[in-house]
Every structure is written in C-alpha cells, then in structure tokens.
C-alpha atoms as a PDB file:
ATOM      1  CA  UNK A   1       7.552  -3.175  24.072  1.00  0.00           C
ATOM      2  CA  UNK A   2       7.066  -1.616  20.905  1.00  0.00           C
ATOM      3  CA  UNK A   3       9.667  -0.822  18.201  1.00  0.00           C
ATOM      4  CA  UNK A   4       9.168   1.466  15.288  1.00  0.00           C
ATOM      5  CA  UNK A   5      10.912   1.207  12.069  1.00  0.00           C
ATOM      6  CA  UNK A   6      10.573   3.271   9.090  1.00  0.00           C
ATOM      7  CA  UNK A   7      12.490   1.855   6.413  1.00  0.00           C
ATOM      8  CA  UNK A   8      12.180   5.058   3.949  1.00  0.00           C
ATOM      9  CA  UNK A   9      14.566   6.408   5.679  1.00  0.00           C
ATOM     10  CA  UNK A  10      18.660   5.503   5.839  1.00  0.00           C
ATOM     11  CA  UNK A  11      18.582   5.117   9.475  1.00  0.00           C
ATOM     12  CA  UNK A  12      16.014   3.010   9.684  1.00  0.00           C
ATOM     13  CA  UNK A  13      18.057   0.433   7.268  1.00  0.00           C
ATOM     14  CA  UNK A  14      20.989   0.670   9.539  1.00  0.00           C
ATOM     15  CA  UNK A  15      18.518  -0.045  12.730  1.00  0.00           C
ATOM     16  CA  UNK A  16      16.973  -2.650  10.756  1.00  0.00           C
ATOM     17  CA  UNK A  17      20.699  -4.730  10.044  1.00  0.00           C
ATOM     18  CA  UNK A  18      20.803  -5.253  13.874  1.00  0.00           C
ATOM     19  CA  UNK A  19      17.530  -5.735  14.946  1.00  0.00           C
ATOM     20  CA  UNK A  20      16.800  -9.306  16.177  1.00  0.00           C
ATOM     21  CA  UNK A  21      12.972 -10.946  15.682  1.00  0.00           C
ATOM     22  CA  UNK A  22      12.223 -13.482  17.928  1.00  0.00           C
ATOM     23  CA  UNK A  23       9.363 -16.764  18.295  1.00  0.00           C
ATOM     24  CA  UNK A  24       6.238 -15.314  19.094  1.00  0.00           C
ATOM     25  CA  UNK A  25       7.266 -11.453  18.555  1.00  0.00           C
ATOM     26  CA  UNK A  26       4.150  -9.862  16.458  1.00  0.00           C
ATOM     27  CA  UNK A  27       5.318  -8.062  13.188  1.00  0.00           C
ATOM     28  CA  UNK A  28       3.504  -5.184  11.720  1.00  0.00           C
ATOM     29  CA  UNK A  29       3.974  -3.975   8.747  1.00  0.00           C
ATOM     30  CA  UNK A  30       2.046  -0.757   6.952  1.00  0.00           C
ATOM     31  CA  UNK A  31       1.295  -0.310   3.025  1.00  0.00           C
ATOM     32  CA  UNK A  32       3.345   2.046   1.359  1.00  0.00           C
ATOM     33  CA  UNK A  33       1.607   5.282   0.898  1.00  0.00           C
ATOM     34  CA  UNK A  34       1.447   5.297  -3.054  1.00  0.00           C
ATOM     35  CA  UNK A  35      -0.594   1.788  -2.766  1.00  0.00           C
ATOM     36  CA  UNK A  36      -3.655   3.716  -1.172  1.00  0.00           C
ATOM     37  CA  UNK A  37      -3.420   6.359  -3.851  1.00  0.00           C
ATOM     38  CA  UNK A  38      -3.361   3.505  -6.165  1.00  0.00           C
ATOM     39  CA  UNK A  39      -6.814   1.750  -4.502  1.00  0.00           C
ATOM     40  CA  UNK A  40      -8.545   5.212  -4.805  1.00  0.00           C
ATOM     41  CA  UNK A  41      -7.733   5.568  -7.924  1.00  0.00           C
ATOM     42  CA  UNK A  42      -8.805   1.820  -8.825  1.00  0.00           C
ATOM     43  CA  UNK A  43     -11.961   2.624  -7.095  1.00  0.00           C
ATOM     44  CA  UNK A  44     -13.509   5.688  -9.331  1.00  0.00           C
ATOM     45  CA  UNK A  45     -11.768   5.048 -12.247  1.00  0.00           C
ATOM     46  CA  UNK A  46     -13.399   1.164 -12.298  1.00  0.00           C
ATOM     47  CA  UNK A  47     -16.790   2.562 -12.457  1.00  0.00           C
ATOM     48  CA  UNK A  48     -15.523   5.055 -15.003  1.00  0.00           C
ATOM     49  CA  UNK A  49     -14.339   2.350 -17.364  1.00  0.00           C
ATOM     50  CA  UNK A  50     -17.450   0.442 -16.758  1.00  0.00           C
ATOM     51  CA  UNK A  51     -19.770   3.808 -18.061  1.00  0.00           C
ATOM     52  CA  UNK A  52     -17.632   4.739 -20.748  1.00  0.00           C
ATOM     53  CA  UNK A  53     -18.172   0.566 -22.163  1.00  0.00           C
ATOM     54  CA  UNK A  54     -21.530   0.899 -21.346  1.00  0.00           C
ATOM     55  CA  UNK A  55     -21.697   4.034 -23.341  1.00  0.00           C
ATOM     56  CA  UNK A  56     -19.599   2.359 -26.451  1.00  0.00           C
ATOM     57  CA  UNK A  57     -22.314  -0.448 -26.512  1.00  0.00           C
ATOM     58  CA  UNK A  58     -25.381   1.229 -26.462  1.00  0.00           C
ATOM     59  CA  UNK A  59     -23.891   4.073 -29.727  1.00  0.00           C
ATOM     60  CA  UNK A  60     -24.893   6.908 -27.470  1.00  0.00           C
END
C-alpha cells in the first residue's frame, strides 16, 4: 500500500499528526523543488567562477 503525503500543503500536516510508521515500512521522501534549482544553478555558475579566476590570473 502506498500513502502519499505532501506536506506543502495544510492538509497534509493534519494527515501527517495521525499517521502511524511502522518496523519495516519504507519511507520516501522527495527534495524540495527550490534544491534542484539550486544544483542547476551550482552547476553552470561553478564553471563560471572557475573562467572568470582563470581570466583574473592570466590579466586578459
């Protein structure tokens, strides 16, 4: 059985209060949207950073 709870949302805090996890019950839990923003943004502005020092260094 599988049980969805999205806990950006009021009534899935109030489903949450009652909700009973057991031994051996698997728990899933997803990133928040904003964090994969954040690792795209990690990911091109790295290189970035890394050119621009590059570019410092050498006088160009």
């Amino acid at each position: 059985m599988v049980y969805v709870l999205d806990l950006t949302k009021p009534n899935g805090m109030f489903m949450a209060r009652d909700f009973a996890i057991r031994d051996g019950d698997t728990v899933y839990v997803t990133e928040a949207p904003y964090t994969q923003f954040n690792k795209v943004l990690s990911a091109i502005a790295g290189p970035a950073q890394t050119a621009n020092s590059l570019k410092t260094i050498s006088g160009l």
